[in-house]
PDB file of N, CA and C in Angstrom:
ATOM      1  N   UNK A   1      -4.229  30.212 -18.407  1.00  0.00           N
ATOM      2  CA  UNK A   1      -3.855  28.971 -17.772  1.00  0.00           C
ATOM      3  C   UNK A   1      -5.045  28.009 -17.772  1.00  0.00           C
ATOM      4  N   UNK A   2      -4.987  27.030 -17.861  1.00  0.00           N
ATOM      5  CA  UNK A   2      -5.504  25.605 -18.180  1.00  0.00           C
ATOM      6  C   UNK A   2      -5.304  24.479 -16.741  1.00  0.00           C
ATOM      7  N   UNK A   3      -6.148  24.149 -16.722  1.00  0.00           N
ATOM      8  CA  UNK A   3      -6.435  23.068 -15.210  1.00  0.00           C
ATOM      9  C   UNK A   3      -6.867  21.626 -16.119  1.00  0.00           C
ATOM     10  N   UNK A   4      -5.359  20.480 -15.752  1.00  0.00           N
ATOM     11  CA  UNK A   4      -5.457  19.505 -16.325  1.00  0.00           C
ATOM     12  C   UNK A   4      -5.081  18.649 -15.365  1.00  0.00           C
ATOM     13  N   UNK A   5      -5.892  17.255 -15.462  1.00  0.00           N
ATOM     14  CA  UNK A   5      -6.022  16.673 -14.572  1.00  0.00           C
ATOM     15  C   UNK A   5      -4.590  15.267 -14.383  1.00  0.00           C
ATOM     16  N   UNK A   6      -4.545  15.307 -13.487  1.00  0.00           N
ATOM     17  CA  UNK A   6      -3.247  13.977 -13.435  1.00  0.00           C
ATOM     18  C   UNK A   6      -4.089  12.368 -13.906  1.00  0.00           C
ATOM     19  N   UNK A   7      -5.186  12.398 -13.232  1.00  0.00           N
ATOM     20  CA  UNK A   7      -5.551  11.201 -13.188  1.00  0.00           C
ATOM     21  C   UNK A   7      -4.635  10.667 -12.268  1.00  0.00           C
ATOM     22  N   UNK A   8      -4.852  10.731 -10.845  1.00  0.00           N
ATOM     23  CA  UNK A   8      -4.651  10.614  -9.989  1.00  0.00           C
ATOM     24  C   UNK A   8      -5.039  11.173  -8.707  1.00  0.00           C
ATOM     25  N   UNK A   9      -5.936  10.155  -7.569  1.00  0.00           N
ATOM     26  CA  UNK A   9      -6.502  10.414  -6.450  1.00  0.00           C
ATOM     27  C   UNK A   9      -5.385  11.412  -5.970  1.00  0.00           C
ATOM     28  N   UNK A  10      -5.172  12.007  -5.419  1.00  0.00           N
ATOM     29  CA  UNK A  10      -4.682  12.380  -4.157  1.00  0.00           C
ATOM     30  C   UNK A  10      -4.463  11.625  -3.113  1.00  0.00           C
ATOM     31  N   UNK A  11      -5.330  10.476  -2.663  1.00  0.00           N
ATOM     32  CA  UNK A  11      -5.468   9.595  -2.026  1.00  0.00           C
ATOM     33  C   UNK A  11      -4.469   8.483  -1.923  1.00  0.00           C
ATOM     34  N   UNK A  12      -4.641   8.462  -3.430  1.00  0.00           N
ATOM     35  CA  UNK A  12      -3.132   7.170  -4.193  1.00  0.00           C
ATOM     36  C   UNK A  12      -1.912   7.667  -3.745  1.00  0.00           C
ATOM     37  N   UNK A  13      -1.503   8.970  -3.789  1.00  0.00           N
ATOM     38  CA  UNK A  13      -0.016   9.350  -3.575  1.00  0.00           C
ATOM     39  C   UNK A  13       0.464   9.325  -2.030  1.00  0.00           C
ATOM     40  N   UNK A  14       0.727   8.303  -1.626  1.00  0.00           N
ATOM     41  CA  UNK A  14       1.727   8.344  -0.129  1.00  0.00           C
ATOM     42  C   UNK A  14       2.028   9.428   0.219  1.00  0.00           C
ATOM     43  N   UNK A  15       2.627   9.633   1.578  1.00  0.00           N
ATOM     44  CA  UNK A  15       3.249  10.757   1.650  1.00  0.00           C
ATOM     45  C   UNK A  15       4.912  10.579   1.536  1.00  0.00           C
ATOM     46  N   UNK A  16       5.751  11.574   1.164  1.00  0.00           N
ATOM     47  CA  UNK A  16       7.429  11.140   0.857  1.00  0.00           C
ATOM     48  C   UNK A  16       6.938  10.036  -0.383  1.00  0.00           C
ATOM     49  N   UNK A  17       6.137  10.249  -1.779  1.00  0.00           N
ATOM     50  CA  UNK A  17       5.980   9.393  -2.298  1.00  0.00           C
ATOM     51  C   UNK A  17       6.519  10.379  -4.084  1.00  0.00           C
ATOM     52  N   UNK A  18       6.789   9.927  -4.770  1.00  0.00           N
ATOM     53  CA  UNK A  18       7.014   9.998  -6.347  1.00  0.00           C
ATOM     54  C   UNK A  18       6.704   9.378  -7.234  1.00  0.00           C
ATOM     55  N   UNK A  19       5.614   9.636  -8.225  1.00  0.00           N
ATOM     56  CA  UNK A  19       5.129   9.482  -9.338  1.00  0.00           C
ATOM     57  C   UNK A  19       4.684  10.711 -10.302  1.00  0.00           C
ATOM     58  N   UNK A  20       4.947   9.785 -11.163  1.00  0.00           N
ATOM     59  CA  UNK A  20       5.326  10.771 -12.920  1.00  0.00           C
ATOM     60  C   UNK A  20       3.778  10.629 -13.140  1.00  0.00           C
ATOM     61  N   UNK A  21       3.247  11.828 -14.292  1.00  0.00           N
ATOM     62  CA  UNK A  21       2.573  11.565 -15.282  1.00  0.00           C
ATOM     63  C   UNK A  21       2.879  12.018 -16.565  1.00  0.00           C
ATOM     64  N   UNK A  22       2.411  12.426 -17.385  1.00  0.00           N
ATOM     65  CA  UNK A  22       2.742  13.321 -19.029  1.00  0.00           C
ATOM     66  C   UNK A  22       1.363  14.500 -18.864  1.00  0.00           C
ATOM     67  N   UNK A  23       1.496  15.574 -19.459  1.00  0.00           N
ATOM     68  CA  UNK A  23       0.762  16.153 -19.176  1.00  0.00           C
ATOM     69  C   UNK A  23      -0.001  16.628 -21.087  1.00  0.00           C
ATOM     70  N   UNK A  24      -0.952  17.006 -21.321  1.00  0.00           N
ATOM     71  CA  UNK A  24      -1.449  16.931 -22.920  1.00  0.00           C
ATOM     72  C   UNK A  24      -0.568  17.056 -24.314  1.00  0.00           C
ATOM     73  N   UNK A  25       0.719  18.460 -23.616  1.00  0.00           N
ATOM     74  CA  UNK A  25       1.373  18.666 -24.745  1.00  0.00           C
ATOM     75  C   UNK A  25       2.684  17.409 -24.545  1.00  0.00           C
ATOM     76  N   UNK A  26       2.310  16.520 -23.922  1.00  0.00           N
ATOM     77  CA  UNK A  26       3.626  15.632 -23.986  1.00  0.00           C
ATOM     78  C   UNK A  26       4.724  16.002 -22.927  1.00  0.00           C
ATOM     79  N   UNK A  27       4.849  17.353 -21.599  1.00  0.00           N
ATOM     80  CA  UNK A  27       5.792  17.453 -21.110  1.00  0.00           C
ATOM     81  C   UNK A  27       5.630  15.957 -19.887  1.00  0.00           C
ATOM     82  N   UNK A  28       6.503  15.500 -19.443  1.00  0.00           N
ATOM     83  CA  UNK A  28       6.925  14.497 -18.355  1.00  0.00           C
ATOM     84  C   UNK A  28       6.791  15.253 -16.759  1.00  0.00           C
ATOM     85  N   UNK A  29       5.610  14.958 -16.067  1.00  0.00           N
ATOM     86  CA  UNK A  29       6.138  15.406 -14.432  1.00  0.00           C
ATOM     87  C   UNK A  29       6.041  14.829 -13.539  1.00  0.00           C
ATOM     88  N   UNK A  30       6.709  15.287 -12.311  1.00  0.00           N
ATOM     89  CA  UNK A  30       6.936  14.362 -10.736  1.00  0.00           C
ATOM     90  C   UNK A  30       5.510  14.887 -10.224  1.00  0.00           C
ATOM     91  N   UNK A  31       5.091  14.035  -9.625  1.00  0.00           N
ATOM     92  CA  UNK A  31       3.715  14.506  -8.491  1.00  0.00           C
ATOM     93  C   UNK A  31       4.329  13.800  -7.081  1.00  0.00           C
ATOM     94  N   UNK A  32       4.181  14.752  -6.150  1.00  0.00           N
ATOM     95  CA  UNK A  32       4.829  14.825  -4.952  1.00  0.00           C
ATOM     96  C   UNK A  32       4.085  15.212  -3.658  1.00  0.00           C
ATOM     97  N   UNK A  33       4.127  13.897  -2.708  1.00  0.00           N
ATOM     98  CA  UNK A  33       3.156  14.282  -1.165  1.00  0.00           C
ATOM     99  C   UNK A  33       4.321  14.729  -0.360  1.00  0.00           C
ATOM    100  N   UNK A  34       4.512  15.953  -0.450  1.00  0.00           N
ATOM    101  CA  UNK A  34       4.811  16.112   1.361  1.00  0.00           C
ATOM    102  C   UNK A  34       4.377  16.705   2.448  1.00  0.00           C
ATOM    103  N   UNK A  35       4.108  15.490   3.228  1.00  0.00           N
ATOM    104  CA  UNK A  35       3.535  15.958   4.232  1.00  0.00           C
ATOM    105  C   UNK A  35       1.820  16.400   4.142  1.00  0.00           C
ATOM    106  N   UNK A  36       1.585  15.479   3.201  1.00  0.00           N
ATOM    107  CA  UNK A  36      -0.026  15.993   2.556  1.00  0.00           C
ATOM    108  C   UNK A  36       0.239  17.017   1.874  1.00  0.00           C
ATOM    109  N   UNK A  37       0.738  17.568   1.716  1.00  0.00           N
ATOM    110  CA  UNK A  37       0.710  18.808   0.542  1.00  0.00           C
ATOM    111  C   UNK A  37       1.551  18.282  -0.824  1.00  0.00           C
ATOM    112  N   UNK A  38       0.381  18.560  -1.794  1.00  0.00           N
ATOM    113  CA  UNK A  38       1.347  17.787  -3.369  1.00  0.00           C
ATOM    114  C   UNK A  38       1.870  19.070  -3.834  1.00  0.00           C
ATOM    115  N   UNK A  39       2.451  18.751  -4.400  1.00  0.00           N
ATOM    116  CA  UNK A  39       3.881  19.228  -5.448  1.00  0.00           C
ATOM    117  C   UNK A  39       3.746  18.780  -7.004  1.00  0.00           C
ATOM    118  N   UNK A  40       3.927  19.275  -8.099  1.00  0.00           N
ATOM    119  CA  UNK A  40       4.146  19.162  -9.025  1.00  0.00           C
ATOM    120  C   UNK A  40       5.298  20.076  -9.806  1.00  0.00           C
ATOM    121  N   UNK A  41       6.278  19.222 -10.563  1.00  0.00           N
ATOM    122  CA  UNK A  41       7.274  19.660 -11.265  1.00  0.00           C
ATOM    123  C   UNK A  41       7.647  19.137 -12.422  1.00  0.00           C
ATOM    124  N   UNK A  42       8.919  19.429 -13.497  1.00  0.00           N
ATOM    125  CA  UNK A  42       9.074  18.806 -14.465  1.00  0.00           C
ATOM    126  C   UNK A  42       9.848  17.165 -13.760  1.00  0.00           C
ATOM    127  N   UNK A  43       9.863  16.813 -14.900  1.00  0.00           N
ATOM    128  CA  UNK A  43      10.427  15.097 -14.410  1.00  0.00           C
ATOM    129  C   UNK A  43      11.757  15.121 -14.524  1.00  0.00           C
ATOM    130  N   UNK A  44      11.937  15.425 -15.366  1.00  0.00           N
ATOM    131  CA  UNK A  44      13.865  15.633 -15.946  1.00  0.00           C
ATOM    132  C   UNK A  44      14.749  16.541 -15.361  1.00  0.00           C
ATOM    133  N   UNK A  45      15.592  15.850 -14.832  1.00  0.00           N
ATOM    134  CA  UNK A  45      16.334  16.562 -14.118  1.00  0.00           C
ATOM    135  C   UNK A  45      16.968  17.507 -15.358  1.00  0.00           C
ATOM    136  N   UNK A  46      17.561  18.850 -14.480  1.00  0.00           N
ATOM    137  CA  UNK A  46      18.034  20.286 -15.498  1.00  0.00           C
ATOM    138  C   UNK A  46      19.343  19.710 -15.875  1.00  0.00           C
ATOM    139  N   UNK A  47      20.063  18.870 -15.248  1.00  0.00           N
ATOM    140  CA  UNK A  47      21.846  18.637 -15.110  1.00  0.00           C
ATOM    141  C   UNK A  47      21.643  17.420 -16.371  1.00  0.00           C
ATOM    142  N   UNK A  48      21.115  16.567 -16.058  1.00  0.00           N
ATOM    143  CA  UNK A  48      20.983  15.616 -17.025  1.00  0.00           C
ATOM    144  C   UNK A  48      19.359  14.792 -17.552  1.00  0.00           C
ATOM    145  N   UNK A  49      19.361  13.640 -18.490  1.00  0.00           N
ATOM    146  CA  UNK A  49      18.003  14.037 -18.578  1.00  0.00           C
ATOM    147  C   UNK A  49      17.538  12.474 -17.998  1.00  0.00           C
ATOM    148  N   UNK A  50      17.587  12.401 -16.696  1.00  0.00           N
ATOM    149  CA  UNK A  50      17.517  11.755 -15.829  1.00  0.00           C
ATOM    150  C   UNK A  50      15.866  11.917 -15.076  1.00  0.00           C
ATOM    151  N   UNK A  51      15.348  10.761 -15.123  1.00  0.00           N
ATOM    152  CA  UNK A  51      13.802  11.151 -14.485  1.00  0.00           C
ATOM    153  C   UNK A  51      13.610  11.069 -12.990  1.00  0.00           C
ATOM    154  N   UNK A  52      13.130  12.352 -12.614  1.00  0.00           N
ATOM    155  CA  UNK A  52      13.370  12.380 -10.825  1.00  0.00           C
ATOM    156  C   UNK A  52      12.555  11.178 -10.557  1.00  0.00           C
ATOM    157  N   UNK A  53      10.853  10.924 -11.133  1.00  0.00           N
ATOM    158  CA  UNK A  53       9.744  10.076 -10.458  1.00  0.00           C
ATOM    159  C   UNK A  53      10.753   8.327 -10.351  1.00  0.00           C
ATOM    160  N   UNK A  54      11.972   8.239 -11.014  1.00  0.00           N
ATOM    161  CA  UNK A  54      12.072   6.701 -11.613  1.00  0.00           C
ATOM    162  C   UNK A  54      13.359   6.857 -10.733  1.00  0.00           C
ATOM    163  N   UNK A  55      14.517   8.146 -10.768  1.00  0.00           N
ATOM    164  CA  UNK A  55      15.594   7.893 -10.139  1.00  0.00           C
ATOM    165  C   UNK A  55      15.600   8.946  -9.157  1.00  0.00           C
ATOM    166  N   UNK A  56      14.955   9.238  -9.020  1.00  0.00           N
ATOM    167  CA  UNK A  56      15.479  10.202  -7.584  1.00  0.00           C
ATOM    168  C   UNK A  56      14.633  10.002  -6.630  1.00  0.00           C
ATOM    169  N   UNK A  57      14.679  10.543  -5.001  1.00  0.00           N
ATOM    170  CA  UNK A  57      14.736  10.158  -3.749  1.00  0.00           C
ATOM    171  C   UNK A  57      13.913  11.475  -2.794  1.00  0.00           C
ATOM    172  N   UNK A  58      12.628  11.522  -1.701  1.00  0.00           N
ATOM    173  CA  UNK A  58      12.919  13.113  -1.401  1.00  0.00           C
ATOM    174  C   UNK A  58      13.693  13.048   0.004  1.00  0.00           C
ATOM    175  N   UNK A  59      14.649  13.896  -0.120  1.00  0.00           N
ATOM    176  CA  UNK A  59      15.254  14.215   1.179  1.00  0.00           C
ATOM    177  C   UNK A  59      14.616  15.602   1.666  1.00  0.00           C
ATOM    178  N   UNK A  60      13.537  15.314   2.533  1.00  0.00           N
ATOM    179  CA  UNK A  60      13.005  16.817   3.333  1.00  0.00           C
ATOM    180  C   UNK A  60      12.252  17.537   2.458  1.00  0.00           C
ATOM    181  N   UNK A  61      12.351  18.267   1.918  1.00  0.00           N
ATOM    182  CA  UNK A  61      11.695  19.318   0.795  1.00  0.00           C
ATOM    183  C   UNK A  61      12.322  19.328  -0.436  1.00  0.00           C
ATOM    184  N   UNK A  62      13.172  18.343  -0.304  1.00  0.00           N
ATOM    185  CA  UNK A  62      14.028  18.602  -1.628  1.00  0.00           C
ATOM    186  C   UNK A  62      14.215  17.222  -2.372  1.00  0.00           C
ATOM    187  N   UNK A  63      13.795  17.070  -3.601  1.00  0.00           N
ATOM    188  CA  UNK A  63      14.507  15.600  -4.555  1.00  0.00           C
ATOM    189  C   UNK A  63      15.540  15.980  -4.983  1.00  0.00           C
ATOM    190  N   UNK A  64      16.220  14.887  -4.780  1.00  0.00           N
ATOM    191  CA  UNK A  64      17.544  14.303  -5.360  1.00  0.00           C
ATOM    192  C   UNK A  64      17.723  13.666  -6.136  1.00  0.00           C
ATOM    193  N   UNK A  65      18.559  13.388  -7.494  1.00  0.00           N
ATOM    194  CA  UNK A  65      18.571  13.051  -8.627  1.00  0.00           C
ATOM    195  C   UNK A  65      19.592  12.106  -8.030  1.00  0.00           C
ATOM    196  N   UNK A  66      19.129  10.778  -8.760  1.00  0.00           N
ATOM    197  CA  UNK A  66      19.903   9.551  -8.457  1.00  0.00           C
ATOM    198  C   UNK A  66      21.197   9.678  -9.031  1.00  0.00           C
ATOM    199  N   UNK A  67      21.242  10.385 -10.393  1.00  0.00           N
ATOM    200  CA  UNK A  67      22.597  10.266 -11.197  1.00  0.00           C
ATOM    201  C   UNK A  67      23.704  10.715 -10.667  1.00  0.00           C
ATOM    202  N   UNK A  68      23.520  12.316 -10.419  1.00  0.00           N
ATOM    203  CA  UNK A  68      24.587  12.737 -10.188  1.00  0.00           C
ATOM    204  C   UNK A  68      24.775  13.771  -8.284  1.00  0.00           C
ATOM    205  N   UNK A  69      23.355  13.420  -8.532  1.00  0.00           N
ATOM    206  CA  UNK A  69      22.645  13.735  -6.845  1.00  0.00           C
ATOM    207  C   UNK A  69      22.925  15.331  -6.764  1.00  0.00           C
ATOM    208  N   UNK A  70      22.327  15.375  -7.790  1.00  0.00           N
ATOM    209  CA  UNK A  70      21.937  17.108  -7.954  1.00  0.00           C
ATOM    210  C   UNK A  70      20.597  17.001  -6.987  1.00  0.00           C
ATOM    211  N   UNK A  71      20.190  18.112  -6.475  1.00  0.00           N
ATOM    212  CA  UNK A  71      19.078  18.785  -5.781  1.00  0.00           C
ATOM    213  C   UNK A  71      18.375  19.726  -6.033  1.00  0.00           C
ATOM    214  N   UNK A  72      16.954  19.553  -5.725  1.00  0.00           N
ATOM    215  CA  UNK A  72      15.867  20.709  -5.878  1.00  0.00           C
ATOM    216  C   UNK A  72      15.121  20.631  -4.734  1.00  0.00           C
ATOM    217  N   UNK A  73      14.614  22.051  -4.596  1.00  0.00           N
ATOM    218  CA  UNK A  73      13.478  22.279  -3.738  1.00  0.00           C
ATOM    219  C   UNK A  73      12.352  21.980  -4.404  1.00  0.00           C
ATOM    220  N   UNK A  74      11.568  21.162  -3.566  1.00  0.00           N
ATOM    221  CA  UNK A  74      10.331  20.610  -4.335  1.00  0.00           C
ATOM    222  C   UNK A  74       9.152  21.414  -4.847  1.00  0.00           C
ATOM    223  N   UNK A  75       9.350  22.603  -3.548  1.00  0.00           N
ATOM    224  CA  UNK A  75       7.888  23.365  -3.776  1.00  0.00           C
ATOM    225  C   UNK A  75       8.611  24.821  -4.583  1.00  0.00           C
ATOM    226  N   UNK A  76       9.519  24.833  -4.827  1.00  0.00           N
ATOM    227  CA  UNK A  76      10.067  26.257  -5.556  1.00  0.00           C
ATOM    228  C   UNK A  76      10.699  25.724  -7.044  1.00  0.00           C
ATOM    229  N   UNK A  77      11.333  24.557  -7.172  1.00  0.00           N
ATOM    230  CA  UNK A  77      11.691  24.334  -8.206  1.00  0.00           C
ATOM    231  C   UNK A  77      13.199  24.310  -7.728  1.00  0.00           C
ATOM    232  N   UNK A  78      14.093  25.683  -7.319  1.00  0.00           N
ATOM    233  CA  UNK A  78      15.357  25.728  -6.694  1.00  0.00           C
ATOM    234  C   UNK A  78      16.049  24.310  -6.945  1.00  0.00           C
ATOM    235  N   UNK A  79      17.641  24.817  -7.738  1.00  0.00           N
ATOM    236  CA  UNK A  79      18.462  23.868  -7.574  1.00  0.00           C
ATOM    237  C   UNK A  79      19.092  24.119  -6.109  1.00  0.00           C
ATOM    238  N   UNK A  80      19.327  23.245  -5.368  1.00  0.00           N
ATOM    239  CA  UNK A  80      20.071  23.094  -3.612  1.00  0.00           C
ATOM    240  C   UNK A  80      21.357  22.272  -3.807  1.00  0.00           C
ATOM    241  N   UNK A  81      21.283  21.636  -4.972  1.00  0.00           N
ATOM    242  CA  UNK A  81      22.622  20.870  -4.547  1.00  0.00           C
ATOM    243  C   UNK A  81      23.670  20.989  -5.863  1.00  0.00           C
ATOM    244  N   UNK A  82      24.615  21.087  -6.166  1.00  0.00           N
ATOM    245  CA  UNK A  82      24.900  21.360  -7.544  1.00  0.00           C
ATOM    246  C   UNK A  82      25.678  19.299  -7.883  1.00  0.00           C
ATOM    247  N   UNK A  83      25.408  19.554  -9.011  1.00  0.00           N
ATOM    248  CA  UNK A  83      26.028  20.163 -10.131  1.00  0.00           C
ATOM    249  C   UNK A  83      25.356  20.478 -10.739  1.00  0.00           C
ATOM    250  N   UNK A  84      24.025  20.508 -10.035  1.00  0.00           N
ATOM    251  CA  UNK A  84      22.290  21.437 -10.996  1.00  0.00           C
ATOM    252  C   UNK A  84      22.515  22.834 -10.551  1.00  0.00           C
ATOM    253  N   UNK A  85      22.635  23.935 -11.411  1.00  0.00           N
ATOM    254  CA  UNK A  85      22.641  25.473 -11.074  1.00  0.00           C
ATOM    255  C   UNK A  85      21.150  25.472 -12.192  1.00  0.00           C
ATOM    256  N   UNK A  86      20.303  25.105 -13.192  1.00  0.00           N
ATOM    257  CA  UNK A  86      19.344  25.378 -13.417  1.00  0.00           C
ATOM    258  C   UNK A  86      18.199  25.104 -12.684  1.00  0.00           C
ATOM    259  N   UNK A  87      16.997  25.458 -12.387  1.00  0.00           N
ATOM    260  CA  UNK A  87      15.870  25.547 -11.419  1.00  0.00           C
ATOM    261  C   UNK A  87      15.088  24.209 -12.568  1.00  0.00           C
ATOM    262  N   UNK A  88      14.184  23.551 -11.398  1.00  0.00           N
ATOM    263  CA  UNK A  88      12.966  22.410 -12.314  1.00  0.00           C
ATOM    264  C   UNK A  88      11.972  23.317 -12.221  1.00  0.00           C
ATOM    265  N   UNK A  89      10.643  23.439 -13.355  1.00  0.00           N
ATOM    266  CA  UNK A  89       9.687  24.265 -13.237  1.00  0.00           C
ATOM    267  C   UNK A  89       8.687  23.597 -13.031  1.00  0.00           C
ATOM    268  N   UNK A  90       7.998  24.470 -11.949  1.00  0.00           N
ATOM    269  CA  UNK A  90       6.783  24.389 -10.898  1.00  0.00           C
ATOM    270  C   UNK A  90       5.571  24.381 -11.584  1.00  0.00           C
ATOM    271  N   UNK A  91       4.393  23.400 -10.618  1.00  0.00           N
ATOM    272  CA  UNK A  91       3.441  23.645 -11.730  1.00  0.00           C
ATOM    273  C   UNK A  91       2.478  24.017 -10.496  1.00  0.00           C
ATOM    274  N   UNK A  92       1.138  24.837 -10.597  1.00  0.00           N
ATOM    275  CA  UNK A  92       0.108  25.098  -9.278  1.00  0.00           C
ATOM    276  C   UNK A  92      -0.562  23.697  -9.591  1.00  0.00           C
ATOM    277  N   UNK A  93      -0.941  23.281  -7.926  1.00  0.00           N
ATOM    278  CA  UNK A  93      -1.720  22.046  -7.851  1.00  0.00           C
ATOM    279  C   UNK A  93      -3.189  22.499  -7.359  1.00  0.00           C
ATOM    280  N   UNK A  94      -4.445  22.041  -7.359  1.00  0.00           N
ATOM    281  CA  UNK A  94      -5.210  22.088  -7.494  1.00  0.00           C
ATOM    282  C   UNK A  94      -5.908  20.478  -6.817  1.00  0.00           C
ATOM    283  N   UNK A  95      -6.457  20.312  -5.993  1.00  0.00           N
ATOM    284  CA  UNK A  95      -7.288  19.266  -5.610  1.00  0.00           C
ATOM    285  C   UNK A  95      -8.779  19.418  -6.019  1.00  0.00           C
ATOM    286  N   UNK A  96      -9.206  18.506  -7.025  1.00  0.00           N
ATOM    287  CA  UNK A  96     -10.624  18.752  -7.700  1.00  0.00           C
ATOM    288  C   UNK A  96     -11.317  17.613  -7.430  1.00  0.00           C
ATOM    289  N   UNK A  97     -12.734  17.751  -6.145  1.00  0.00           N
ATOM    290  CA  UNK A  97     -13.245  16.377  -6.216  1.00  0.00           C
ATOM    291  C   UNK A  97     -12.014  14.907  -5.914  1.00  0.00           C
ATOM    292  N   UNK A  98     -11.147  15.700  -5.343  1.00  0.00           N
ATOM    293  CA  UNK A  98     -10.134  14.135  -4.349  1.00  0.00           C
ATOM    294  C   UNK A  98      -8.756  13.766  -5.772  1.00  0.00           C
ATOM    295  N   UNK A  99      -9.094  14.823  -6.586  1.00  0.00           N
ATOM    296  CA  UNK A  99      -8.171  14.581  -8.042  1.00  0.00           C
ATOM    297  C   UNK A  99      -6.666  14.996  -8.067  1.00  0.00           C
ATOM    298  N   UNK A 100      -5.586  15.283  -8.038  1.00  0.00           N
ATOM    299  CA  UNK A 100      -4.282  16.295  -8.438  1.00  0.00           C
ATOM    300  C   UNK A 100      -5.019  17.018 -10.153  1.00  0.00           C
ATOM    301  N   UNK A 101      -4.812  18.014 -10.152  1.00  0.00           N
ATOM    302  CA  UNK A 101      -4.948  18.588 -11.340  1.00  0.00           C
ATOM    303  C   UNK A 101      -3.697  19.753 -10.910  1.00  0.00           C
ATOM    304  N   UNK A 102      -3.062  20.315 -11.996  1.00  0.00           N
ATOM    305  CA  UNK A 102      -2.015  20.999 -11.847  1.00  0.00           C
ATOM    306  C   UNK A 102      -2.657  21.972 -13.137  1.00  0.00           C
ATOM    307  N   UNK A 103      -1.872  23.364 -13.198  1.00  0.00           N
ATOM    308  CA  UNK A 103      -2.297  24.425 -13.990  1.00  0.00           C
ATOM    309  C   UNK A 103      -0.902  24.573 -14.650  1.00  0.00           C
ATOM    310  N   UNK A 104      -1.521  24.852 -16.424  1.00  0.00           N
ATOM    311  CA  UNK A 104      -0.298  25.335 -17.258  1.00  0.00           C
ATOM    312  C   UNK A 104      -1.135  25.737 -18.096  1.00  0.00           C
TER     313      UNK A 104
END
């Protein structure tokens, strides 16, 4: 595993806040404050290929996909709401020097 950086404070991300980055090999992800604790996941929702950071919402621990308002648990990946039965995959976060860096 590999520790790559968001380019992004920690500082910058609100809390109840959503923003995307790309990560080296080109995958798309959500970076996520809740409650001071970040989150990182894929961006695309599993149901459709809908971007959580641009259309979806967090309700509690969980984003919601604007489209079809499928649900995930933020910090497990877990689909919660259907018409998503596939899981979003989790990435470990890492605070480096005030940074998000996530591991893959």
């Amino acid at each position: 595993m590999t520790l790559h950086s968001l380019s992004l404070a920690a500082a910058d991300l609100f809390e109840d806040e959503i923003r995307n980055a790309t990560l080296p090999d080109g995958t798309k992800v959500a970076i996520y404050n809740i409650g001071g604790t970040y989150y990182v996941t894929d961006d695309t929702c599993t149901h459709e290929a809908a971007s959580l950071s641009e259309e979806g919402a967090i309700d509690g621990t969980n984003v919601i996909c604007g489209w079809h308002f499928c649900g995930f648990d933020i910090a497990t990946g877990a689909a919660t709401a259907s018409p998503c039965s596939e899981p979003l995959r989790t990435y470990p976060v890492h605070i480096i020097e005030g940074c998000i860096h996530v591991e893959c």
